[in-house]
N, C-alpha and C. Protein backbone atom coordinates (compact mmCIF):
# COMPACT_ATOMS: atom_id res chain seq x y z
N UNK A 1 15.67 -23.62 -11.51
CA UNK A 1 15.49 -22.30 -12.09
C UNK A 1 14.20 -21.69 -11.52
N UNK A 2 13.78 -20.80 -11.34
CA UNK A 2 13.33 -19.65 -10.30
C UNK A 2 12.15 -19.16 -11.56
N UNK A 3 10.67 -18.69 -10.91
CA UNK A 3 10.28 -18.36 -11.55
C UNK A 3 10.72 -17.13 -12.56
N UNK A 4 11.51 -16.12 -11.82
CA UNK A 4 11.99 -14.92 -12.08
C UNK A 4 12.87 -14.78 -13.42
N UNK A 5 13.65 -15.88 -13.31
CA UNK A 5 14.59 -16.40 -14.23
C UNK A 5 14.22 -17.00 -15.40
N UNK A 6 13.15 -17.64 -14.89
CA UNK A 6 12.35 -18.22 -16.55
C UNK A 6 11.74 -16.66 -16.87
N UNK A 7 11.27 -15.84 -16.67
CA UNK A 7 10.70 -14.71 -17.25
C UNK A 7 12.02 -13.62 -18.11
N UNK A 8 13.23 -14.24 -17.19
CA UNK A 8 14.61 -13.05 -17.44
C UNK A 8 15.12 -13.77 -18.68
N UNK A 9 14.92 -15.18 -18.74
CA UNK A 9 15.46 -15.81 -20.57
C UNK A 9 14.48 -15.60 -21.53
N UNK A 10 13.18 -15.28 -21.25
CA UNK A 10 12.45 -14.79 -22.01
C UNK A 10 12.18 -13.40 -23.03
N UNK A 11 13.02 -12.70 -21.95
CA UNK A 11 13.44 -11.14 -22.12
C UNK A 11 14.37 -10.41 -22.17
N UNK A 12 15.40 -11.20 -23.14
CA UNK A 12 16.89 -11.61 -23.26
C UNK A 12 17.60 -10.06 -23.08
N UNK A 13 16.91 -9.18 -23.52
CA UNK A 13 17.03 -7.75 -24.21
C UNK A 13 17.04 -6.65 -22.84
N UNK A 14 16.52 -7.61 -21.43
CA UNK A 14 15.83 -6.74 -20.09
C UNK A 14 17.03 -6.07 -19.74
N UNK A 15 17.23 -5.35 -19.49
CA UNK A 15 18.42 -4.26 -18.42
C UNK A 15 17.84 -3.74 -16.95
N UNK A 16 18.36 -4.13 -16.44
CA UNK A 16 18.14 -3.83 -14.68
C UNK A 16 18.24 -2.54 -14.91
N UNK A 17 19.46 -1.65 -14.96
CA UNK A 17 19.60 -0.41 -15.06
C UNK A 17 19.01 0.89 -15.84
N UNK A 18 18.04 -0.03 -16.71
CA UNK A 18 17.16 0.85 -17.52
C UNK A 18 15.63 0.84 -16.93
N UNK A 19 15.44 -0.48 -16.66
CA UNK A 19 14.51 -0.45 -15.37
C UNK A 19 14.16 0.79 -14.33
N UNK A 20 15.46 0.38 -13.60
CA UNK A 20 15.21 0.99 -12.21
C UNK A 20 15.37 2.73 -12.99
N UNK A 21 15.79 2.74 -13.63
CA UNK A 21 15.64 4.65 -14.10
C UNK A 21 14.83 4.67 -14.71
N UNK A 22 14.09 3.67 -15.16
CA UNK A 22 12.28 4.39 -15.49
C UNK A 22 11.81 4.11 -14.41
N UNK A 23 11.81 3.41 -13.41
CA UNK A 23 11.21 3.41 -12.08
C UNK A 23 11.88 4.69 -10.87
N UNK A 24 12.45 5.04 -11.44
CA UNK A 24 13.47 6.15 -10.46
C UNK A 24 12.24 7.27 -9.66
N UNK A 25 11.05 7.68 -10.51
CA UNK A 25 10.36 8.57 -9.99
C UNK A 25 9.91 8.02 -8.58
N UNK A 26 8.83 6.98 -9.23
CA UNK A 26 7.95 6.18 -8.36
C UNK A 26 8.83 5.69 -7.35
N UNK A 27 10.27 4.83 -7.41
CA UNK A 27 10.63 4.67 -6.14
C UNK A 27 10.85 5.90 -5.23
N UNK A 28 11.35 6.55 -5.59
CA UNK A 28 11.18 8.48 -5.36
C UNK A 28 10.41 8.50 -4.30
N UNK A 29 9.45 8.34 -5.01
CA UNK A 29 7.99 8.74 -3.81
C UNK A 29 7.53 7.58 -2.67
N UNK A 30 7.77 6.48 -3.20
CA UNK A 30 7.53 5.46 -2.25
C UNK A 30 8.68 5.60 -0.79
N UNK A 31 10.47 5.84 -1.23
CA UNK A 31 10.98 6.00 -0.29
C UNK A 31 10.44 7.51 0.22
N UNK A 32 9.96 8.66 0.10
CA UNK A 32 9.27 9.74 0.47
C UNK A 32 8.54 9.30 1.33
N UNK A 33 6.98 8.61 1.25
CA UNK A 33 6.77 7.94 1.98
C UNK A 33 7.01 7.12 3.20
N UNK A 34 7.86 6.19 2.25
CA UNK A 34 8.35 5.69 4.04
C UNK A 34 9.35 6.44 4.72
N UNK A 35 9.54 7.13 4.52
CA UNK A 35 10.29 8.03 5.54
C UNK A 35 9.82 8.86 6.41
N UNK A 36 8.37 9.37 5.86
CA UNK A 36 6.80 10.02 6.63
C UNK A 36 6.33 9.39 7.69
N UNK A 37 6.05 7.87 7.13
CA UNK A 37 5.76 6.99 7.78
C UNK A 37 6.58 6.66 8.90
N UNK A 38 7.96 6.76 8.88
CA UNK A 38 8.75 6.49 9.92
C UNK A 38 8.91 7.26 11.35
N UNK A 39 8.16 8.88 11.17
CA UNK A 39 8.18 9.97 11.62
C UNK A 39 7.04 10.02 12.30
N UNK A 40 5.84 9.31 12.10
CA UNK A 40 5.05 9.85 13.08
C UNK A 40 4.87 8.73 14.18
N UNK A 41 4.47 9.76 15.14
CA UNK A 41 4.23 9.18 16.25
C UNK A 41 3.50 8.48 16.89
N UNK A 42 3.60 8.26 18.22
CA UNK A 42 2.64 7.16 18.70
C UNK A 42 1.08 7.74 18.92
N UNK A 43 1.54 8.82 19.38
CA UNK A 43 0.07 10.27 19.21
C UNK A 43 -1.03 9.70 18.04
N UNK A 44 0.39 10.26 17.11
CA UNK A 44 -0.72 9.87 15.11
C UNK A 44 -1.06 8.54 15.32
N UNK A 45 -0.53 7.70 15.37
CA UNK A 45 -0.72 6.49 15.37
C UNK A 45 -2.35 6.35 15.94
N UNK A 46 -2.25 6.81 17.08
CA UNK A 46 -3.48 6.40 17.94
C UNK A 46 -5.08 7.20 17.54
N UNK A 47 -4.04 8.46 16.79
CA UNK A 47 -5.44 9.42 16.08
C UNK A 47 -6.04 8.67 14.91
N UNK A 48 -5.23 8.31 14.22
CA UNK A 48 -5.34 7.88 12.95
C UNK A 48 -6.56 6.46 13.21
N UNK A 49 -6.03 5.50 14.43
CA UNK A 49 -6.82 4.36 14.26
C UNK A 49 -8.20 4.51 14.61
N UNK A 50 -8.14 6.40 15.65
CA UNK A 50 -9.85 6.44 15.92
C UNK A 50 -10.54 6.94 14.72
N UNK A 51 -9.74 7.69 14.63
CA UNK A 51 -10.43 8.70 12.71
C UNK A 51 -11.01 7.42 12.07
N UNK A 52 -9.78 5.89 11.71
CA UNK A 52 -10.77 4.87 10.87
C UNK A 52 -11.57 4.13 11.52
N UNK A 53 -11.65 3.97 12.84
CA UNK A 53 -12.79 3.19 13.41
C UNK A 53 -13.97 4.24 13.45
N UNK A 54 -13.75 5.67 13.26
CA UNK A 54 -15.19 6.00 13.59
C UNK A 54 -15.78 6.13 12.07
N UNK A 55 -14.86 5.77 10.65
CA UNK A 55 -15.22 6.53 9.31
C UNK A 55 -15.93 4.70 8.94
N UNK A 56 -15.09 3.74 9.72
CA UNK A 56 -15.59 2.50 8.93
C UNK A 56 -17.44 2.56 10.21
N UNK A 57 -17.33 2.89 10.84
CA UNK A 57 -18.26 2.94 11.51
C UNK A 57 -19.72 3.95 10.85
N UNK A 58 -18.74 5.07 10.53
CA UNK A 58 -20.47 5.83 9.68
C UNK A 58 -20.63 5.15 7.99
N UNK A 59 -19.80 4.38 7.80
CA UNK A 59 -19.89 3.56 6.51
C UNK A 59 -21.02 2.56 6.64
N UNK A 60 -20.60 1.86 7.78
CA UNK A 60 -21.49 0.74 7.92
C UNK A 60 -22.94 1.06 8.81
N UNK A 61 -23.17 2.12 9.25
CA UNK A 61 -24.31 2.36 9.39
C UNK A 61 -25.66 2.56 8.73
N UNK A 62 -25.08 3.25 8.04
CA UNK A 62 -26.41 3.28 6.95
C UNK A 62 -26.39 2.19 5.64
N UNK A 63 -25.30 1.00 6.33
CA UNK A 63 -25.65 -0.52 5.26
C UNK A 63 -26.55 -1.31 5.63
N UNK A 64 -26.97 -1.63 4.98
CA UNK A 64 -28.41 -3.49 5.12
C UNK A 64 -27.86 -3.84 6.06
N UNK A 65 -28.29 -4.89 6.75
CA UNK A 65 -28.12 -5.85 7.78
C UNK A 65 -27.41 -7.52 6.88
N UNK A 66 -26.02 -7.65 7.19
CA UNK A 66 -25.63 -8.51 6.25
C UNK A 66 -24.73 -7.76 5.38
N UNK A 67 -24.75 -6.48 5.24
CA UNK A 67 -24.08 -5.81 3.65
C UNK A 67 -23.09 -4.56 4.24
N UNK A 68 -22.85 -5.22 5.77
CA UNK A 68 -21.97 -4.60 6.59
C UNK A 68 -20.05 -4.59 5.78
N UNK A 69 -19.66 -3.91 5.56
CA UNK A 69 -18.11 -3.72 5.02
C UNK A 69 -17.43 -3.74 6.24
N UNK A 70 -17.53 -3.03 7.32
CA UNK A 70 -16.43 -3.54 8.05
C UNK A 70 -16.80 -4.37 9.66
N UNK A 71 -18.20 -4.49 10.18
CA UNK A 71 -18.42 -4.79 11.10
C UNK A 71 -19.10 -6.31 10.53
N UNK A 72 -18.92 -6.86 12.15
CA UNK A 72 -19.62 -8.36 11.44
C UNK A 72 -21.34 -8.88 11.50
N UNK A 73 -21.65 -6.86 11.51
CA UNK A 73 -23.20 -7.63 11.46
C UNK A 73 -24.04 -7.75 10.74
């Protein structure tokens, strides 16, 4: 027996289908999401990773020596 399953005899009363329609919004937006996500390009892709290397970069500049967040110094 499955962890999942010991939690589902516990909660004799659970309905999948009442579930997922109180979750109906939020999956909503998550598939919204990945569907955004699926759309951009290799362009964004490549903007996006300089935008966070230069934002983790003015982060960690003005940190202690040691109290660096994203660099290892």
């Amino acid at each position: 027996m499955t962890n999942l399953q010991v939690k589902l005899n516990n909660y004799p009363d659970w309905d999948r289908e009442e579930q997922l329609n109180r979750n109906r919004i939020a999956l909503q937006k998550l598939e919204s999401r990945r569907q955004k996500i699926l759309q951009i390009t290799d362009e964004e892709v490549q903007e996006r990773k300089i935008f966070l290397e230069s934002f983790q970069h003015s982060i960690d500049q003005f940190r202690p020596q040691g109290s660096k967040l994203y660099s290892e110094d």
